[in-house]
Structure formats: structure tokens, C-alpha cells
C-alpha atoms as a PDB file:
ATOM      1  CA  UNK A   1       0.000   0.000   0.000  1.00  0.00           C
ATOM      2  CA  UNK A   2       1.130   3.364  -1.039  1.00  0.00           C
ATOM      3  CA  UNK A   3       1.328   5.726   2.185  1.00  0.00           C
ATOM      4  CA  UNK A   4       1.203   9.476   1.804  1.00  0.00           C
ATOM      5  CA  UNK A   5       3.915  10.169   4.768  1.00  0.00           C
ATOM      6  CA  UNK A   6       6.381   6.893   3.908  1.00  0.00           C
ATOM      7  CA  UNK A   7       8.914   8.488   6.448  1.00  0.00           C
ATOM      8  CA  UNK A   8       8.769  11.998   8.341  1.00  0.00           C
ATOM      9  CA  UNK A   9       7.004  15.248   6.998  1.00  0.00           C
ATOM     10  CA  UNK A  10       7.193  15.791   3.337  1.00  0.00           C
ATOM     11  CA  UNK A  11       8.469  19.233   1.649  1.00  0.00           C
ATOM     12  CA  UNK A  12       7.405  20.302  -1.424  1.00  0.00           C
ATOM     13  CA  UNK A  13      10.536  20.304  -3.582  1.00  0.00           C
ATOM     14  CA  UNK A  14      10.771  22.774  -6.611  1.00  0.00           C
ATOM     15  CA  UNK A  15      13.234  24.545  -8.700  1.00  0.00           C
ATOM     16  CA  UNK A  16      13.481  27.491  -7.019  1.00  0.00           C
ATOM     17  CA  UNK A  17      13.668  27.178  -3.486  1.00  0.00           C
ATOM     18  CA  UNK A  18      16.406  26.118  -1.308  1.00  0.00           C
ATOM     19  CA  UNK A  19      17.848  22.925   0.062  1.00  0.00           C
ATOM     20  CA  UNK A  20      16.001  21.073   2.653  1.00  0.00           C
ATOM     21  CA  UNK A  21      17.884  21.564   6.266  1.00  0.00           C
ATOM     22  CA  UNK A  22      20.993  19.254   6.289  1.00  0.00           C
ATOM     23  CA  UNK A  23      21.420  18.494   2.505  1.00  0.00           C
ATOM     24  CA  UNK A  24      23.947  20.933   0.850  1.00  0.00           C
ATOM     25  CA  UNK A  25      23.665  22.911  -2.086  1.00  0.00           C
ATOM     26  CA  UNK A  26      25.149  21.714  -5.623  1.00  0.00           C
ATOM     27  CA  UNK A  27      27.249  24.999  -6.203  1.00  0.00           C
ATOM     28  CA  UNK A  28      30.030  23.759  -3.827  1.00  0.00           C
ATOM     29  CA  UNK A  29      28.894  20.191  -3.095  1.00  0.00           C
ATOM     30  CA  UNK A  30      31.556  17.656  -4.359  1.00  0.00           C
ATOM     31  CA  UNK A  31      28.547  14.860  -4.484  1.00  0.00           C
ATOM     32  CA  UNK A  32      26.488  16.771  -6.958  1.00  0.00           C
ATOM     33  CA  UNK A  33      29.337  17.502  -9.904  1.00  0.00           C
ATOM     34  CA  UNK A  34      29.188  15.605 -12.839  1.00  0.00           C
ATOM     35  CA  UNK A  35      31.302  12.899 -13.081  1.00  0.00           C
ATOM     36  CA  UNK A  36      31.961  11.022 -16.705  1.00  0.00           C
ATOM     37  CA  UNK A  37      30.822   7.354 -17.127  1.00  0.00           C
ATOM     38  CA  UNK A  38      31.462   6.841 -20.619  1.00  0.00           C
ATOM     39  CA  UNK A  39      31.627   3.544 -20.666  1.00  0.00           C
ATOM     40  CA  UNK A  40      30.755   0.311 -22.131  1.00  0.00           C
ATOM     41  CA  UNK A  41      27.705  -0.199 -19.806  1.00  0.00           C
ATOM     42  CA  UNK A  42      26.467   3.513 -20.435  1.00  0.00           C
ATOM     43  CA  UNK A  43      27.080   2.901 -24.204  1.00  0.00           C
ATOM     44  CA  UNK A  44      24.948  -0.314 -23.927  1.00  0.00           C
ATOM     45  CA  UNK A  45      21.906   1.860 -22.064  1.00  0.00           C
ATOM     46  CA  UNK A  46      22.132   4.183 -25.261  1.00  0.00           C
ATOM     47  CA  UNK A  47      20.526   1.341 -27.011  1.00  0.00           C
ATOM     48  CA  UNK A  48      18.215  -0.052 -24.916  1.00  0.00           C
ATOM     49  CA  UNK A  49      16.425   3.269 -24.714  1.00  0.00           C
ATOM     50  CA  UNK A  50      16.880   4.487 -28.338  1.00  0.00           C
ATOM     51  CA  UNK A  51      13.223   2.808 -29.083  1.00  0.00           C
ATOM     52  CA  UNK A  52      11.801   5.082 -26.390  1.00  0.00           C
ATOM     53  CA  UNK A  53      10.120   2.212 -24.586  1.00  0.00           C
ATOM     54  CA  UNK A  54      10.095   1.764 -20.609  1.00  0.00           C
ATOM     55  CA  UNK A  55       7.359   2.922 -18.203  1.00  0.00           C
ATOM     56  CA  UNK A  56       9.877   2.504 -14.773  1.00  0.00           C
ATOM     57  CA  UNK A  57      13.534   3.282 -14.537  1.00  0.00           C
ATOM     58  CA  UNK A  58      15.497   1.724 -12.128  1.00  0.00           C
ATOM     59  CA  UNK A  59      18.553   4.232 -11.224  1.00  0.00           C
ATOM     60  CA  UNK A  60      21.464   3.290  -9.206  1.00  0.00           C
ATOM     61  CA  UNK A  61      24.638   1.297  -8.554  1.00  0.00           C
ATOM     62  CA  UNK A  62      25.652  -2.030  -8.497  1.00  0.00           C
ATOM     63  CA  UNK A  63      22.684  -3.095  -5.997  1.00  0.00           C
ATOM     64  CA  UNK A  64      20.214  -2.062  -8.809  1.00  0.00           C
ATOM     65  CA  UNK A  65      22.934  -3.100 -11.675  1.00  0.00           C
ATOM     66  CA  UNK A  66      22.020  -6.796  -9.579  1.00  0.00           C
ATOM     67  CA  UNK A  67      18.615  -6.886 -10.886  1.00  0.00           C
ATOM     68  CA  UNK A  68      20.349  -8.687 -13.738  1.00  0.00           C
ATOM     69  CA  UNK A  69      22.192 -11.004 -12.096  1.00  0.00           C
ATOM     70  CA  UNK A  70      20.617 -12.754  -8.185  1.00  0.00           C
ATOM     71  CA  UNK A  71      17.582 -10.493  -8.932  1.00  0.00           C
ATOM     72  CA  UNK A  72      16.959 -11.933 -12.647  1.00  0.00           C
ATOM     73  CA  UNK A  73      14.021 -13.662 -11.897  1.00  0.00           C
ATOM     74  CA  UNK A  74      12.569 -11.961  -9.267  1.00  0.00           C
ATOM     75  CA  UNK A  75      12.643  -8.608 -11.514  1.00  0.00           C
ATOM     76  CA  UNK A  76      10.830 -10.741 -14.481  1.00  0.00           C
ATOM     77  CA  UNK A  77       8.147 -12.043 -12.030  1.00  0.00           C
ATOM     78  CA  UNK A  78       7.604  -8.737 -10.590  1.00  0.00           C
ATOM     79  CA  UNK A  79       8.066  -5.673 -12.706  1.00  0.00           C
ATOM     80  CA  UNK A  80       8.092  -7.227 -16.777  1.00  0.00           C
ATOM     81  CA  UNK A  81       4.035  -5.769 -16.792  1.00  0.00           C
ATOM     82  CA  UNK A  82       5.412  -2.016 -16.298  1.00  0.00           C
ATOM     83  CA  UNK A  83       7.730  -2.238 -19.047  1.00  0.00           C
ATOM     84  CA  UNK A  84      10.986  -1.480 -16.495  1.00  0.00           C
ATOM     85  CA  UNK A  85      14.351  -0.413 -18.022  1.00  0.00           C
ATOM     86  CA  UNK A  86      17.344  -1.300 -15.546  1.00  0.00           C
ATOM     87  CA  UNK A  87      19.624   2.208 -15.906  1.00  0.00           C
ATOM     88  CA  UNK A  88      21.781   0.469 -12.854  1.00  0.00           C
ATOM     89  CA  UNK A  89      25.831   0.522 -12.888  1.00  0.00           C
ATOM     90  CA  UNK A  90      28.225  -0.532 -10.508  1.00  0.00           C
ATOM     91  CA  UNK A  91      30.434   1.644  -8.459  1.00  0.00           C
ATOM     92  CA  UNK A  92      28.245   4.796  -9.336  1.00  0.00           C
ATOM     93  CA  UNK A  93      28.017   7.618  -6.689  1.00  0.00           C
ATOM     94  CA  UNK A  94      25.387  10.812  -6.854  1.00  0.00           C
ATOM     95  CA  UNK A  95      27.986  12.330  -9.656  1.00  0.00           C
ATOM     96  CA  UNK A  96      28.027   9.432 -12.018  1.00  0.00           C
ATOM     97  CA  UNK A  97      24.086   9.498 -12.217  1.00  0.00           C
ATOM     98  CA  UNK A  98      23.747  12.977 -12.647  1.00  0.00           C
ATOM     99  CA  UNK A  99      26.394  12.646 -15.921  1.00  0.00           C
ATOM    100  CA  UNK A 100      24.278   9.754 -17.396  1.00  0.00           C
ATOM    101  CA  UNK A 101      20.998  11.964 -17.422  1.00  0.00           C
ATOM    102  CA  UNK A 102      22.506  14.999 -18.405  1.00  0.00           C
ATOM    103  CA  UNK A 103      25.709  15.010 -20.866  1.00  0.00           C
ATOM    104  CA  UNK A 104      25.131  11.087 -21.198  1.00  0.00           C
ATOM    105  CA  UNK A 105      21.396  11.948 -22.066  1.00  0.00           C
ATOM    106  CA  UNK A 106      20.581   8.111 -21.146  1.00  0.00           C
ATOM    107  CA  UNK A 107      16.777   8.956 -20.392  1.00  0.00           C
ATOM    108  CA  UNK A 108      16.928  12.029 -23.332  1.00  0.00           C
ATOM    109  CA  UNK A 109      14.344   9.041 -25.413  1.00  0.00           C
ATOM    110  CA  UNK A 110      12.178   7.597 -22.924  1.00  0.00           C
ATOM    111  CA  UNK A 111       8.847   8.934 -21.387  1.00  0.00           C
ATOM    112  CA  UNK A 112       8.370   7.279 -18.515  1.00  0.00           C
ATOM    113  CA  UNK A 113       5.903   7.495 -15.706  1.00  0.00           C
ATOM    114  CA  UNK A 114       8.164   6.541 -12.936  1.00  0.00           C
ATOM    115  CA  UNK A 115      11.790   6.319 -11.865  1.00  0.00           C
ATOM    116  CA  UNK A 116      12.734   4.169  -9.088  1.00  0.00           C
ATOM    117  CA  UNK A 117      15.856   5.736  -7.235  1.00  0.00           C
ATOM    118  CA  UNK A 118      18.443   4.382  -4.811  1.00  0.00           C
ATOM    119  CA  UNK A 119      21.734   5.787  -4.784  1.00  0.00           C
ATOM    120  CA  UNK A 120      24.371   7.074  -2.683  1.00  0.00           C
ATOM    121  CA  UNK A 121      26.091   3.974  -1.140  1.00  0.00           C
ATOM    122  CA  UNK A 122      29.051   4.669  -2.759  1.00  0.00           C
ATOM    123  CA  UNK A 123      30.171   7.872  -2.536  1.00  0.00           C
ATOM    124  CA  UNK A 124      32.627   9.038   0.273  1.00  0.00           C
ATOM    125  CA  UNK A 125      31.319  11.936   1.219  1.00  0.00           C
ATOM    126  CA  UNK A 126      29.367  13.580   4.183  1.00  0.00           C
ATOM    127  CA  UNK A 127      25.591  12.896   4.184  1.00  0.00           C
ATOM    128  CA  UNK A 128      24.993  16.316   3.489  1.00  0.00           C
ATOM    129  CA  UNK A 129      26.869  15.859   0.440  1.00  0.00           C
ATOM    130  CA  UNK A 130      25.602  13.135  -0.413  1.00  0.00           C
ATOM    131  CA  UNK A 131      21.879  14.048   0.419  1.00  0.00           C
ATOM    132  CA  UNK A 132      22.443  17.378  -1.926  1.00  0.00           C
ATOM    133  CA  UNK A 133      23.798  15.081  -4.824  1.00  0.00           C
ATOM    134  CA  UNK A 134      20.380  13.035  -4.526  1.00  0.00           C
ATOM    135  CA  UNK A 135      18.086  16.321  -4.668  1.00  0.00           C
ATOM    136  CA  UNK A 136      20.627  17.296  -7.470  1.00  0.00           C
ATOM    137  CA  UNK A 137      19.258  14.276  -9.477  1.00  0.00           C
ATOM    138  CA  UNK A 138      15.942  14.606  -8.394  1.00  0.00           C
ATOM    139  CA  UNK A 139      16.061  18.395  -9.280  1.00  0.00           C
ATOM    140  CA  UNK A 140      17.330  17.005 -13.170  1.00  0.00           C
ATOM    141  CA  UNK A 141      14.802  14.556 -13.622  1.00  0.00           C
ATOM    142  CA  UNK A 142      12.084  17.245 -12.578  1.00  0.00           C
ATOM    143  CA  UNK A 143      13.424  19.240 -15.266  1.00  0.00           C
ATOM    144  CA  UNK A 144      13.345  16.942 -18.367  1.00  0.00           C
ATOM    145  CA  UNK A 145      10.170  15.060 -17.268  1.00  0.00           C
ATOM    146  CA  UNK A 146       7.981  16.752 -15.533  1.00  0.00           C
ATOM    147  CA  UNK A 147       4.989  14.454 -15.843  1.00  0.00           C
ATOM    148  CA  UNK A 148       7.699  11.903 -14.386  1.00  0.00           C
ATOM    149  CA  UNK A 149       7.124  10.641 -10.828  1.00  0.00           C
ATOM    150  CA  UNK A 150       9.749   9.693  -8.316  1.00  0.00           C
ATOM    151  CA  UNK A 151      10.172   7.237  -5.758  1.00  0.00           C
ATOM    152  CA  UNK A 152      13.167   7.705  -3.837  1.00  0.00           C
ATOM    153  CA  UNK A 153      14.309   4.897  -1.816  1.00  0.00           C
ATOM    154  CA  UNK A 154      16.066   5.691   1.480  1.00  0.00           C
ATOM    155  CA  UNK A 155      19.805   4.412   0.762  1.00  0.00           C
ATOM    156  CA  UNK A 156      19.838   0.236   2.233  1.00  0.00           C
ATOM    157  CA  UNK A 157      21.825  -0.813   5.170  1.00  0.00           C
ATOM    158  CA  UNK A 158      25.170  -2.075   5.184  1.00  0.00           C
ATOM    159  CA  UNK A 159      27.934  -2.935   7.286  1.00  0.00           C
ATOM    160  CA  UNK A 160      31.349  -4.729   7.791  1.00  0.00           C
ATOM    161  CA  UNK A 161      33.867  -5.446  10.152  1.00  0.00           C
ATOM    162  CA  UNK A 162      33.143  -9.326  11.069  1.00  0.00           C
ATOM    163  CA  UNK A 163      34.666 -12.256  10.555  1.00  0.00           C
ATOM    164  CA  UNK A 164      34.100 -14.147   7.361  1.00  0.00           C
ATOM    165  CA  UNK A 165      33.321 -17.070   9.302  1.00  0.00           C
ATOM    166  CA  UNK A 166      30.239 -15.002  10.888  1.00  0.00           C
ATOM    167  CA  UNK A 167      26.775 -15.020   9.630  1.00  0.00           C
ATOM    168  CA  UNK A 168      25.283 -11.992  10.866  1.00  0.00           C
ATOM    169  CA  UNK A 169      26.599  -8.287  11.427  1.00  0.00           C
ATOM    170  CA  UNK A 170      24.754  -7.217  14.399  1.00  0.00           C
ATOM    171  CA  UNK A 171      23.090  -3.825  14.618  1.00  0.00           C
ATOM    172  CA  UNK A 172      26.213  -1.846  16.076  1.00  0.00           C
ATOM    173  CA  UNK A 173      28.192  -2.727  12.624  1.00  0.00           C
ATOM    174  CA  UNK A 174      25.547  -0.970  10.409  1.00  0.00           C
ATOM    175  CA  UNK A 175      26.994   1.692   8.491  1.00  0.00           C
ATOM    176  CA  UNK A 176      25.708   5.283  10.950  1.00  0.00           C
ATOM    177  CA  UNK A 177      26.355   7.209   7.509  1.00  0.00           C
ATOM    178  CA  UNK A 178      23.322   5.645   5.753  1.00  0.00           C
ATOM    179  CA  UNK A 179      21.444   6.623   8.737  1.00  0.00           C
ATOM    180  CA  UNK A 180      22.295  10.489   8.161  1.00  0.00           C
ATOM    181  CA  UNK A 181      21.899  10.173   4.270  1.00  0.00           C
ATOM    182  CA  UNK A 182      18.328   8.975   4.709  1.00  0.00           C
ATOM    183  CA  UNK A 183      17.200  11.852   7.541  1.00  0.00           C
ATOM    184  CA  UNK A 184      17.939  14.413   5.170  1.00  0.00           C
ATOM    185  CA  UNK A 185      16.485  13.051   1.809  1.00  0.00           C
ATOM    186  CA  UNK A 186      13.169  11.769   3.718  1.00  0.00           C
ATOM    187  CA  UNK A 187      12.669  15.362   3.173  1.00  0.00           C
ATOM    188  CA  UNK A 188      12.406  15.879  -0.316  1.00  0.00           C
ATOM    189  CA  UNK A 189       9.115  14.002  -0.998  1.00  0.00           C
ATOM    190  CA  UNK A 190       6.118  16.459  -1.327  1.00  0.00           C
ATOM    191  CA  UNK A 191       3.793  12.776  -2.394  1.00  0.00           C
ATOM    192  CA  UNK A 192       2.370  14.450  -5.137  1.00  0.00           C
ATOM    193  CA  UNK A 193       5.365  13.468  -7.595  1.00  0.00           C
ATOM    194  CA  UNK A 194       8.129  13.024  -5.487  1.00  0.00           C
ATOM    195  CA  UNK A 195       7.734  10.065  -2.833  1.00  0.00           C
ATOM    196  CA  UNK A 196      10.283   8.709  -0.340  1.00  0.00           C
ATOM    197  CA  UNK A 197      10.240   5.126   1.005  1.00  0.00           C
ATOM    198  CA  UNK A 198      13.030   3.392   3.756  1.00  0.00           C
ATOM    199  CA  UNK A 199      12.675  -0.271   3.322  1.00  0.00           C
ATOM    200  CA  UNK A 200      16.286  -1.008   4.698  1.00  0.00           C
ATOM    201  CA  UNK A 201      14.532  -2.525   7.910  1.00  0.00           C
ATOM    202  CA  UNK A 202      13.099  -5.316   5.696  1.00  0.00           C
ATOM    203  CA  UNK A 203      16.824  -6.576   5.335  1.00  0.00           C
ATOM    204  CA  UNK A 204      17.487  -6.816   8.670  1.00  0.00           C
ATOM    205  CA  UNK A 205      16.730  -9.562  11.486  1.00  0.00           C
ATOM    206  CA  UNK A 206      14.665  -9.311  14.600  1.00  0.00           C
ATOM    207  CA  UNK A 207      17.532  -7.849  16.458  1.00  0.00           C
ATOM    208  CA  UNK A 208      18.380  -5.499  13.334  1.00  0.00           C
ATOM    209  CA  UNK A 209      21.533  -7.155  12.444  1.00  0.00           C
ATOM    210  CA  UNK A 210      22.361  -7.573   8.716  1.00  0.00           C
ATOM    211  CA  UNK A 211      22.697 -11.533   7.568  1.00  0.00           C
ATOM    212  CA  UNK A 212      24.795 -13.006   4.893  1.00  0.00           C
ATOM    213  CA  UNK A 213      21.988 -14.902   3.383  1.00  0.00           C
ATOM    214  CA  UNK A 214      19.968 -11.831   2.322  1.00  0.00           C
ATOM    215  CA  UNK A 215      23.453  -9.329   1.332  1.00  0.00           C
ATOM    216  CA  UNK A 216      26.256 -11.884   1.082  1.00  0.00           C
ATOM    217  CA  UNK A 217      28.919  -9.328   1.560  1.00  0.00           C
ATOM    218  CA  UNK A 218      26.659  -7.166   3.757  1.00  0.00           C
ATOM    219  CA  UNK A 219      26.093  -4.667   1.167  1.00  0.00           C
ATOM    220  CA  UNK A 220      25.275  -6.765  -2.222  1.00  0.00           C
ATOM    221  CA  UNK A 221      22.060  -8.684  -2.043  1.00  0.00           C
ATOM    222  CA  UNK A 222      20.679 -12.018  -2.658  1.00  0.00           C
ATOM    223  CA  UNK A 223      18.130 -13.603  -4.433  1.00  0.00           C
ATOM    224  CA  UNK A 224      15.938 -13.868  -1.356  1.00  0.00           C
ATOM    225  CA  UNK A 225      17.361  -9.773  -0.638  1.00  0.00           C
ATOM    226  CA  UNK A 226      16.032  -8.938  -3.916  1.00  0.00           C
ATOM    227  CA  UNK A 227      12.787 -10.663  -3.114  1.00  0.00           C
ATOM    228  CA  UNK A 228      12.339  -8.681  -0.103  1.00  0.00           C
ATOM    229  CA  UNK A 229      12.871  -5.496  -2.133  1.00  0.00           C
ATOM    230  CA  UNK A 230      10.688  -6.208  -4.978  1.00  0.00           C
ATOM    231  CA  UNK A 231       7.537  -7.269  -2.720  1.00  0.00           C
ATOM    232  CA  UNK A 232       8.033  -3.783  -0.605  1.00  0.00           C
ATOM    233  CA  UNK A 233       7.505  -1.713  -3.703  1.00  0.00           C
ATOM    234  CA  UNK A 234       5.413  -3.652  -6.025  1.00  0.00           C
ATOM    235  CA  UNK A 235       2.421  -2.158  -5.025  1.00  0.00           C
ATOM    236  CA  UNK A 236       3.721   1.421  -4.906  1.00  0.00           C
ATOM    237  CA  UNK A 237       4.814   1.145  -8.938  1.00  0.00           C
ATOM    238  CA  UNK A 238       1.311   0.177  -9.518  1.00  0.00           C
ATOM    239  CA  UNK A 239       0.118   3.326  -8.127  1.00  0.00           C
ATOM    240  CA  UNK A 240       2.181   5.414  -9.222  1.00  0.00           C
ATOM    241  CA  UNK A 241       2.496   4.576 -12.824  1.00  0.00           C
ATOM    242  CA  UNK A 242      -1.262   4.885 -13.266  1.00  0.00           C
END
């Protein structure tokens, strides 16, 4: 079910007025610069979207770049009906995205009704930063489709520091940045074409530790990880693309 306040009190983000509290503005924000991904993988989106077909984009890193590979299946039994297009590379940070949607004009084709975004894993900068690269890209796609609407998806937990013969990363090796990251962009849904949604508590256990058998490496997910994140949106694409 599609709620109106997924997480905290939405703003109503526009052009013209200025950052939410926390999230820092692109002029002098390291996180929101354009950073070149001319690459094979970019190349390859180029053609996928020359047709102009895809309802849903998927925008991200490697975790959405995954949708290919454990999430294969579970992204063909879930999202085939809305036409999806998987715009998803690995290693990307808040700068790479922007590039692909601007100078890389990878959605310049496409008319879609919703993009799907979770990004900002990778970058290693403050959450501020990193929050102001998001609203960057959110502030783009605004631009070239306006009709276009957004669900932003709080950043997902991660974590390291335990053994490789351990299972689980209890709660106190979660990553505190992702935390911060998430605060600020709660803020930038006004659930009228912008929403926000955290699922990252859906990874973790009862005790809110992080297990290997839903992200392997505590920040890549499974099959049964990419289960859990298809069944906690599936029902907010469908409302949202209508």
C-alpha cells in the first residue's frame, strides 16, 4: 500500500527554493558535480532506450545493476508488466548518475511514468553531500520530465567489520552514515510526484543485524534480498504509474 507520509514530513521540492535543512547545495557540493561514465555499460543503455520504450527506470549502482544477475528472476516475475528499463551501474556515486541523465542523455528518449531511485552507497562523502547530490538528481529529472514521478528509496543498510566465518553483522556494525543520508532526503518528498520510502529494515533480522543470506557481503544482495525489495515496492509502482 502506497502511504502518503512513507517516512517523516514531506516538503514540497521545486526549482526554485532552497535545500532542505541538512542536505547541501550543488554549487560547492563535491557529491552533486558531474562525473563522466562513458563507458561500455552507459554505451549499452544508449541502445536499450533508443526505441523510447520503458514505463519505470530503475537508477542506481551495483545493488540495482544486480537486478540482472541474483535479482533476474525476481525482476521478471515482478516488474516485466510495467515495461521497467534497468539504468543500474556498478560503483556509481550521486555524480556518475547525474552525468548519465545529463551530458550522457541516457533517459533524453524515454517517457516514462516513474523512476525508481536508490543511490548514494558509494560515494565518500558527508551525508549532506551526499543528500544534496540526490536532490541534485531529483532536481534534473524534474526538469526533463515533468509528468515523471519519483520514488526515492532511502539508501539500504550495510555494514562490515566481522569475521568471514560469521553469519550476521549485528546492529552496532551498520553503516551510521546511511542513517544520516536517509534523515535528510526523507525530506524531499512532497507525495504528489516526489515520494520517499526506507525499506532497509526489511533486510534486517529481529535484532536489526544484517545476515549473509539476504546481502552476502553485507552490502550486495541475494536472491531472497532482492525478493524482499521487490515485494516492498510492487504495489507502490502500480500506483504510481497509473
Amino acid at each position: 500500500m502506497l502511504v502518503r507520509r512513507l517516512v517523516g514530513t514531506g516538503l514540497v521540492l521545486a526549482l526554485c527554493i532552497a535545500a532542505p535543512l541538512g542536505a547541501q547545495e550543488p554549487k560547492d557540493n563535491p557529491a552533486a558535480k558531474a562525473l563522466n561514465r562513458d563507458i561500455a555499460r552507459h554505451k549499452q543503455f544508449l541502445k536499450v532506450v533508443e526505441k523510447g520504450e520503458g514505463d519505470v527506470i530503475f537508477l542506481g549502482d551495483s545493488i540495482t545493476q544486480g537486478w540482472e544477475g541474483a535479482g533476474k528472476k525476481v525482476w521478471a516475475d515482478n516488474f516485466a508488466a510495467f515495461k521497467p528499463v534497468n539504468l543500474g551501474i556498478g560503483g556509481d556515486q550521486t555524480g556518475h548518475v547525474i552525468w548519465r541523465i545529463t551530458e550522457g542523455k541516457e533517459i533524453d528518449p524515454l517517457k516514462p511514468k516513474l523512476a525508481v531511485i536508490m543511490i548514494g552507497t558509494n560515494n565518500g562523502h558527508t551525508p549532506e553531500q551526499v543528500a544534496g547530490g540526490i536532490k541534485a538528481i531529483i532536481t534534473e529529472l524534474q526538469k526533463q520530465k515533468p509528468d515523471m514521478k519519483i520514488l526515492l528509496l532511502g539508501v539500504f543498510p550495510r555494514a562490515g567489520g566481522i569475521g568471514k566465518e560469521d553469519t550476521v553483522a549485528p546492529k552496532e556494525k551498520l553503516n551510521p552514515k546511511i542513517k544520516g543520508i536517509n534523515d535528510i532526503i526523507s525530506k524531499f518528498a512532497d507525495d504528489k510526484k516526489v515520494f520517499y520510502k526506507d525499506i532497509g529494515a526489511k533486510f534486517l533480522n529481529t535484532d536489526g543485524g544484517l545476515e549473509k543470506k539476504v546481502m552476502p557481503d553485507l552490502l550486495h544482495l541475494s536472491e531472497a534480498g532482492y525478493k524482499i525489495w521487490a515485494e516492498a515496492i510492487k504495489e507502490d509502482i502500480a500506483k504510481l504509474v497509473k
